[in-house]
Structures are given as structure tokens and as C-alpha cells.
N, C-alpha and C. Protein backbone atom coordinates (compact mmCIF):
# COMPACT_ATOMS: atom_id res chain seq x y z
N UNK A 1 0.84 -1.19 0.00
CA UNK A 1 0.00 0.00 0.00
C UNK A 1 0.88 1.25 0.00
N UNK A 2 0.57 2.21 -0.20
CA UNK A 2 0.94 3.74 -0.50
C UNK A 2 0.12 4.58 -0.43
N UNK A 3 0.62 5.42 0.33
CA UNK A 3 -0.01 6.84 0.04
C UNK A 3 1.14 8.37 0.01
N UNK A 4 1.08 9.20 -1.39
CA UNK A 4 2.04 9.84 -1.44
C UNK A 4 1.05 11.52 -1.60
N UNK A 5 1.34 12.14 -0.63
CA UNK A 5 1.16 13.40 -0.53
C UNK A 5 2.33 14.01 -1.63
N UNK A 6 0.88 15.58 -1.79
CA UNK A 6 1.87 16.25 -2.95
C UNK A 6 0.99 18.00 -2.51
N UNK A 7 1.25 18.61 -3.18
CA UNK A 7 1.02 20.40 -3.31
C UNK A 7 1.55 20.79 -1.84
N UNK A 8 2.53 21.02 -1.28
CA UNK A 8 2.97 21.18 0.13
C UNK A 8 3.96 22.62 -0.83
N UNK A 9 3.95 23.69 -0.12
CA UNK A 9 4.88 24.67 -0.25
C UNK A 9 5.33 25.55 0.82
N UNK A 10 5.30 26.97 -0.04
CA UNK A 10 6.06 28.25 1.15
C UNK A 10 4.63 29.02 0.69
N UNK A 11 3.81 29.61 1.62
CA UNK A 11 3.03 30.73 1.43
C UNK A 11 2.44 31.29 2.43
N UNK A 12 2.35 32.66 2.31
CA UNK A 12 2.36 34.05 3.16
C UNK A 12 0.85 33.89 4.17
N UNK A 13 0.87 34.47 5.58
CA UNK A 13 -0.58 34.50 5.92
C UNK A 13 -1.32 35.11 5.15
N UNK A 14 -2.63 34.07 5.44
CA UNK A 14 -3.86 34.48 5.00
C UNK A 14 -4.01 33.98 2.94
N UNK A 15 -3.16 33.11 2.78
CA UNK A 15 -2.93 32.66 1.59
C UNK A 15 -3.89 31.09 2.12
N UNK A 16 -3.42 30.30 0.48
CA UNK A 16 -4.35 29.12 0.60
C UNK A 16 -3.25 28.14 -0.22
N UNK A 17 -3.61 26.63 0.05
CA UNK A 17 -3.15 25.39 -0.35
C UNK A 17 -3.45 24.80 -0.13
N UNK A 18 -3.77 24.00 -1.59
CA UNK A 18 -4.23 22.39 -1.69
C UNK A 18 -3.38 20.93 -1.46
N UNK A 19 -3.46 20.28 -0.89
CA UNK A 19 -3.06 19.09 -0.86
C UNK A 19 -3.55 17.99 -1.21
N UNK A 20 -2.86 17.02 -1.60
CA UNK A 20 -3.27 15.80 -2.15
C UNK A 20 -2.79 14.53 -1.86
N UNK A 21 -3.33 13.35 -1.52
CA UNK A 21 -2.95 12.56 -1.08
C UNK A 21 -3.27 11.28 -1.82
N UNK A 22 -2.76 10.44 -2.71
CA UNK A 22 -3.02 10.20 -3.47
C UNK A 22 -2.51 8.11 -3.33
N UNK A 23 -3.74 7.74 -3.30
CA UNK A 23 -3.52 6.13 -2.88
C UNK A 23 -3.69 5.03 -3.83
N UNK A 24 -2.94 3.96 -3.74
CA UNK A 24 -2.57 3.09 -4.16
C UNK A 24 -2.45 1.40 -3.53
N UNK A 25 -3.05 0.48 -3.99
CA UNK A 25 -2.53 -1.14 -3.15
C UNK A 25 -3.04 -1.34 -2.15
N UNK A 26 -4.25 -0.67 -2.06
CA UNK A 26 -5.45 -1.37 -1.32
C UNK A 26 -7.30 -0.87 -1.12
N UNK A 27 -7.91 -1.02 -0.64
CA UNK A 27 -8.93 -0.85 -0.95
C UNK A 27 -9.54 0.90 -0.54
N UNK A 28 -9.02 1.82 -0.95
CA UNK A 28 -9.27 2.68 -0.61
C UNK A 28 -10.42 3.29 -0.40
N UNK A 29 -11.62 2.98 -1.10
CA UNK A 29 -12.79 3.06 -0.51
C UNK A 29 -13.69 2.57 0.36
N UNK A 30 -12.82 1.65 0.78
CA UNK A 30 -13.22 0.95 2.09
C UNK A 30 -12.92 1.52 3.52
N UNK A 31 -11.93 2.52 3.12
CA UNK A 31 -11.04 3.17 4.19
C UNK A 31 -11.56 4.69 4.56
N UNK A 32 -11.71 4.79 6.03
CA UNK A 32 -12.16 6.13 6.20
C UNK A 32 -10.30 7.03 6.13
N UNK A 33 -9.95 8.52 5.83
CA UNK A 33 -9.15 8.48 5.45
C UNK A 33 -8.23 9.64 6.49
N UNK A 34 -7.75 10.16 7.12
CA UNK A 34 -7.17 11.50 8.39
C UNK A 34 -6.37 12.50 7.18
N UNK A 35 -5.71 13.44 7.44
CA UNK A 35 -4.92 14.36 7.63
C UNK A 35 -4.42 14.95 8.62
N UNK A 36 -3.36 14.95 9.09
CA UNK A 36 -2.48 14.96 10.37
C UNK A 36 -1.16 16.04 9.97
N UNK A 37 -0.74 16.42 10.95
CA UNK A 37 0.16 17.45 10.50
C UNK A 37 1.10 17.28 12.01
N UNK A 38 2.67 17.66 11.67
CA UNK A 38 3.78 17.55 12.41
C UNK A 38 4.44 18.99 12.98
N UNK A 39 4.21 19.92 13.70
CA UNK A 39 5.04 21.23 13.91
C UNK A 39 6.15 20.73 14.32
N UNK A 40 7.24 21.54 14.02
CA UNK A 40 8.85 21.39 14.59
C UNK A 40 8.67 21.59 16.34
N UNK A 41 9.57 20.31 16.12
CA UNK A 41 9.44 20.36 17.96
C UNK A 41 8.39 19.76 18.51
N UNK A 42 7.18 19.29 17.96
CA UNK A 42 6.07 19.29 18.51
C UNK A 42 5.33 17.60 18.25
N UNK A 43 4.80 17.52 18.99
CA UNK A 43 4.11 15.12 18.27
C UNK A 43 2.56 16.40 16.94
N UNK A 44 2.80 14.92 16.64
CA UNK A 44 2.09 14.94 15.47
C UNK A 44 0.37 15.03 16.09
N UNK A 45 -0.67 16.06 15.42
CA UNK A 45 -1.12 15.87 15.47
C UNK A 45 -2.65 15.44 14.83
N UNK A 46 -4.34 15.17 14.99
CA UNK A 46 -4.77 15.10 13.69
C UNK A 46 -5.52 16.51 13.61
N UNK A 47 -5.86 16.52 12.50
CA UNK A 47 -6.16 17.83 11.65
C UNK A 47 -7.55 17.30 11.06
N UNK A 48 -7.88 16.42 10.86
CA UNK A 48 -9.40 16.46 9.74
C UNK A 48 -9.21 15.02 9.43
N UNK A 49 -10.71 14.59 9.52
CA UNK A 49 -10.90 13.49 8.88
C UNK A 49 -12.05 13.01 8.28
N UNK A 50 -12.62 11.84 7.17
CA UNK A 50 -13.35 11.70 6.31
C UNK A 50 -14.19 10.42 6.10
N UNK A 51 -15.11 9.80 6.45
CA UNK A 51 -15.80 8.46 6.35
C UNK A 51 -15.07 8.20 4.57
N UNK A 52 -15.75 6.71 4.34
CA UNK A 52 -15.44 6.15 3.55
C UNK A 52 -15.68 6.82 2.21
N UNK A 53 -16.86 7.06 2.24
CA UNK A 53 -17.84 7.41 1.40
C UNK A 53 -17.95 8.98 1.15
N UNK A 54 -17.15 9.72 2.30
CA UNK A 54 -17.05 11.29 2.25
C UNK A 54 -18.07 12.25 2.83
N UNK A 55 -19.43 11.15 2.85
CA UNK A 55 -20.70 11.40 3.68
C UNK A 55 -20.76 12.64 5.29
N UNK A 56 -19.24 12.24 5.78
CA UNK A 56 -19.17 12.57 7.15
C UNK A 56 -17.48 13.45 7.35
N UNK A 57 -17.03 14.09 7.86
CA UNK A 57 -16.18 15.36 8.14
C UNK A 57 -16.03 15.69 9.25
N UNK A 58 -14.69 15.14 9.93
CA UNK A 58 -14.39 16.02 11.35
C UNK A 58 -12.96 16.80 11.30
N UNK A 59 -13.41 17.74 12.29
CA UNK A 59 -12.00 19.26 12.08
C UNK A 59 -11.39 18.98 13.54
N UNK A 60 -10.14 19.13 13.61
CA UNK A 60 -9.65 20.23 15.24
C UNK A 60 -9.93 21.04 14.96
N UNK A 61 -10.26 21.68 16.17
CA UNK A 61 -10.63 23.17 16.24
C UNK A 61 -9.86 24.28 16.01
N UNK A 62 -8.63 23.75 15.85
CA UNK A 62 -7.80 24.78 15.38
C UNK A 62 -7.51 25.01 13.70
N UNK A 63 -8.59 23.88 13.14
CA UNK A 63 -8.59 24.50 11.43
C UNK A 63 -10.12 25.06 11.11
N UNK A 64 -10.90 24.20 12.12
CA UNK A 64 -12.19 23.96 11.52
C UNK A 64 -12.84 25.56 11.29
N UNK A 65 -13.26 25.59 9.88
CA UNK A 65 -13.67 26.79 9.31
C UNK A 65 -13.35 27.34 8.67
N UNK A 66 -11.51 26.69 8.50
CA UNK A 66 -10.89 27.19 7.49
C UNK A 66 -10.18 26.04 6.47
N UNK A 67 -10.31 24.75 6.99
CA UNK A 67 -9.61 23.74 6.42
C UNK A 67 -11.07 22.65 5.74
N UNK A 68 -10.81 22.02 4.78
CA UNK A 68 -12.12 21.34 4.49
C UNK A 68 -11.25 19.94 3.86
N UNK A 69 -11.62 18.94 3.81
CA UNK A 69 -11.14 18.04 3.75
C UNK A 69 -12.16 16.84 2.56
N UNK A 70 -11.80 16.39 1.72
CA UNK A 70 -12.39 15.76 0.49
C UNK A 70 -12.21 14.55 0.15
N UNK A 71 -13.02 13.92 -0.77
CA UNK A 71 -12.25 12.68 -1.43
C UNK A 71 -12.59 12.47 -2.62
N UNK A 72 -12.28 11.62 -3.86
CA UNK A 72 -12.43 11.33 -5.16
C UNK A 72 -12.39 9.20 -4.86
N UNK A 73 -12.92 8.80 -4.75
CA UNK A 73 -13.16 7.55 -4.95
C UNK A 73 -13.12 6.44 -6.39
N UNK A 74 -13.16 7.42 -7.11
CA UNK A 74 -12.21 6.94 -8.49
C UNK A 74 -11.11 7.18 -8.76
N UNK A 75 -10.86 8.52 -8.34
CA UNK A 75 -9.07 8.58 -8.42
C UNK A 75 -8.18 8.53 -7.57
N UNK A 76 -8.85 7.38 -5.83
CA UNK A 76 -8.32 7.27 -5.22
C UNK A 76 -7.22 8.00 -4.40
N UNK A 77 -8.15 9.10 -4.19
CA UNK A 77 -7.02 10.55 -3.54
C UNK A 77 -8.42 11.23 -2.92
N UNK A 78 -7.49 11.81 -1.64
CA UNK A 78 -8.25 12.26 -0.66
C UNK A 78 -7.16 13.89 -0.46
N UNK A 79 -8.11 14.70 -0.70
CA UNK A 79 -7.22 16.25 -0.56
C UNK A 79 -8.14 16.93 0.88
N UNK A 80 -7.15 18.03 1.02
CA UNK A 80 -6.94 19.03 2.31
C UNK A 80 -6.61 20.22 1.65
N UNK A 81 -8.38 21.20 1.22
CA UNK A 81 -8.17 22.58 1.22
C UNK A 81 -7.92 23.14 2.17
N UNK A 82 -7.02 24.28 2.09
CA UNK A 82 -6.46 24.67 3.48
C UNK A 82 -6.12 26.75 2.86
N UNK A 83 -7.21 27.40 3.68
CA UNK A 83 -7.91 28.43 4.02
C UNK A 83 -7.01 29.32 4.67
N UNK A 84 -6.87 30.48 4.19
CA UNK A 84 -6.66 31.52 5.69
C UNK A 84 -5.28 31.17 6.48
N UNK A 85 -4.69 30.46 5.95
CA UNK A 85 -3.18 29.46 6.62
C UNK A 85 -2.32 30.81 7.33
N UNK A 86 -2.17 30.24 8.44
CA UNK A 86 -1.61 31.16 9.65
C UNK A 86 -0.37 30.65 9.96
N UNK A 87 0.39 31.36 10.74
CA UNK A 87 2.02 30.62 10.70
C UNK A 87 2.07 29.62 11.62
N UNK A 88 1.39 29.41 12.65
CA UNK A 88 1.17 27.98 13.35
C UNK A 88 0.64 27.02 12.98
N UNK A 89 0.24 27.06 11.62
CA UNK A 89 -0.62 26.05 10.53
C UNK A 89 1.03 25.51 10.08
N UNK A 90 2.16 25.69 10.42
CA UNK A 90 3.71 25.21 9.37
C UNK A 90 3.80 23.75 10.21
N UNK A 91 4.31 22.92 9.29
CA UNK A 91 4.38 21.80 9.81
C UNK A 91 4.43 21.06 8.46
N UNK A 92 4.50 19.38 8.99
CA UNK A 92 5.00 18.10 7.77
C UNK A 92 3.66 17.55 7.67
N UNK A 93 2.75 17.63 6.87
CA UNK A 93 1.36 16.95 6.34
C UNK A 93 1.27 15.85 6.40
N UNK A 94 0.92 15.09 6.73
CA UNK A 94 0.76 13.34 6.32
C UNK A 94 -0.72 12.93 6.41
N UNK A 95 -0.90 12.14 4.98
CA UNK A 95 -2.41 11.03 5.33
C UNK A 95 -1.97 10.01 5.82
N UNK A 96 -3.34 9.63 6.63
CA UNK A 96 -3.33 7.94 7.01
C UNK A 96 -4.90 7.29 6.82
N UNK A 97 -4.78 6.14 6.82
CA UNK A 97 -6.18 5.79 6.88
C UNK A 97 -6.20 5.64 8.51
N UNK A 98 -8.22 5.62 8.49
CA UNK A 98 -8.29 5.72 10.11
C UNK A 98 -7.58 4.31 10.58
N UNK A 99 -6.91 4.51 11.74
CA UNK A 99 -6.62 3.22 12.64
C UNK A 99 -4.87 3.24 12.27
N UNK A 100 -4.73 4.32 11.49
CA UNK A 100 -3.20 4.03 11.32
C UNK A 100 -2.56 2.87 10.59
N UNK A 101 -3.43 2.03 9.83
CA UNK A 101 -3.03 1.43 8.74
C UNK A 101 -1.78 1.15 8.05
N UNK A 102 -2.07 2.66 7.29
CA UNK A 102 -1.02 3.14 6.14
C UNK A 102 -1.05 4.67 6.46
N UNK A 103 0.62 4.93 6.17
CA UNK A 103 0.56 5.86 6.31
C UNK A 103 1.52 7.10 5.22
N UNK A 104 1.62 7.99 4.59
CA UNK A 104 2.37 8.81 3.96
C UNK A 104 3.52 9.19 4.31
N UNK A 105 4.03 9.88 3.28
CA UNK A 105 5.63 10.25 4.32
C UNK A 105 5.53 11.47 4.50
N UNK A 106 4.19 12.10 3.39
CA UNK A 106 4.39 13.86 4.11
C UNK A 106 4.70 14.81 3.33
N UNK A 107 3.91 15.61 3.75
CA UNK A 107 4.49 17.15 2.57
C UNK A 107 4.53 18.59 3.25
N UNK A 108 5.87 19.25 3.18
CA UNK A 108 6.06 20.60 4.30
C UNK A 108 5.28 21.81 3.77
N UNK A 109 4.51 22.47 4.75
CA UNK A 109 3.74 23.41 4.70
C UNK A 109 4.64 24.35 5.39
N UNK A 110 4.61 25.23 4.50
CA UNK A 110 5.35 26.49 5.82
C UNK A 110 4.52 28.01 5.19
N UNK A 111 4.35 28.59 6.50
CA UNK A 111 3.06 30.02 6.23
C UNK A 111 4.02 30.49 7.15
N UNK A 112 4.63 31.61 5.86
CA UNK A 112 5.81 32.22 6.37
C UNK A 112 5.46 33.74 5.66
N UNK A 113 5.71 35.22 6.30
CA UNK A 113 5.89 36.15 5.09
C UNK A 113 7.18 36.51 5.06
């Protein structure tokens, strides 16, 4: 199995970025799916997550309102619009499926001006 995150960059507060997480080598629609994020210095924590089917959506409270979280079930990729990005939003991105499964290696966000 695999999952390889991608659109991770450098951009200014109050800017926006998409992410993508994009799966492979197992049943991905069977799988409810997270977005989790790493600050320097700091444990990893989760950020948003998605039922199987996309039906259902949960935030931390520290995105929710500005982060929205998706899926494509044919093209087997689950993305993280990401809103309003503040400089404590910087950190290493990673998907997993729920239960910690499988997991990504990650893509760096940094909300820097």
C-alpha cells in the first residue's frame, strides 16, 4: 500500500493550499481516510478526517472553518483545502487511513511572510 502526498509549499498568511494525497494497493474506498500534521518540535497531530464514502467530516478546532477536507473515490485521492493558513498552521502533512493502517511520508507546509 501507499499513500504519497503532494502540493505542500512556502506561502504568506492568510494565503491558501491544496493538498493531495493520493492512494494506491489497497482498498481505498473501504477506508475512512485523516490528515495529520507535524510542527517542529512538537508530536504529530490530527487535523481532519473523512468516512469512507465522504458522507461525514471532522475538524480540530484549530482549522475547523478554514480547512475542508475531500475525497475522489475513483481517483483514489483524498485532498486538504487549506484556508486563511496562519504561521502555526507550518508543519509536515501526512495522510493515514483511520486506525493508522497506512501511512504517507508527508508534505512541508510552511506560512511564512
Amino acid at each position: 500500500a501507499h499513500l504519497v502526498e503532494s502540493g505542500g509549499g512556502v506561502v504568506q498568511p492568510g494565503g491558501s493550499l491544496r493538498l493531495s494525497c493520493a492512494a494506491s494497493g489497497f482498498a481505498f474506498r473501504s477506508y475512512g481516510m485523516s490528515w495529520n500534521r507535524q510542527a517542529p518540535g512538537k508530536e504529530r497531530e490530527w487535523v481532519a478526517r473523512i468516512t469512507n464514502t465522504g458522507g461525514s467530516t471532522n475538524y480540530a478546532d484549530s482549522v475547523k472553518g478554514r480547512f475542508t477536507i475531500s475525497r475522489d473515490n475513483v481517483e483514489n485521492t483524498v485532498y486538504l483545502q487549506m484556508n486563511s493558513l496562519k504561521p502555526e498552521d507550518t508543519g509536515v502533512y501526512s495522510c493515514s487511513s483511520w486506525g493508522g493502517n497506512f501511512w504517507g511520508q508527508g508534505t512541508q507546509v510552511t506560512v511564512s511572510s
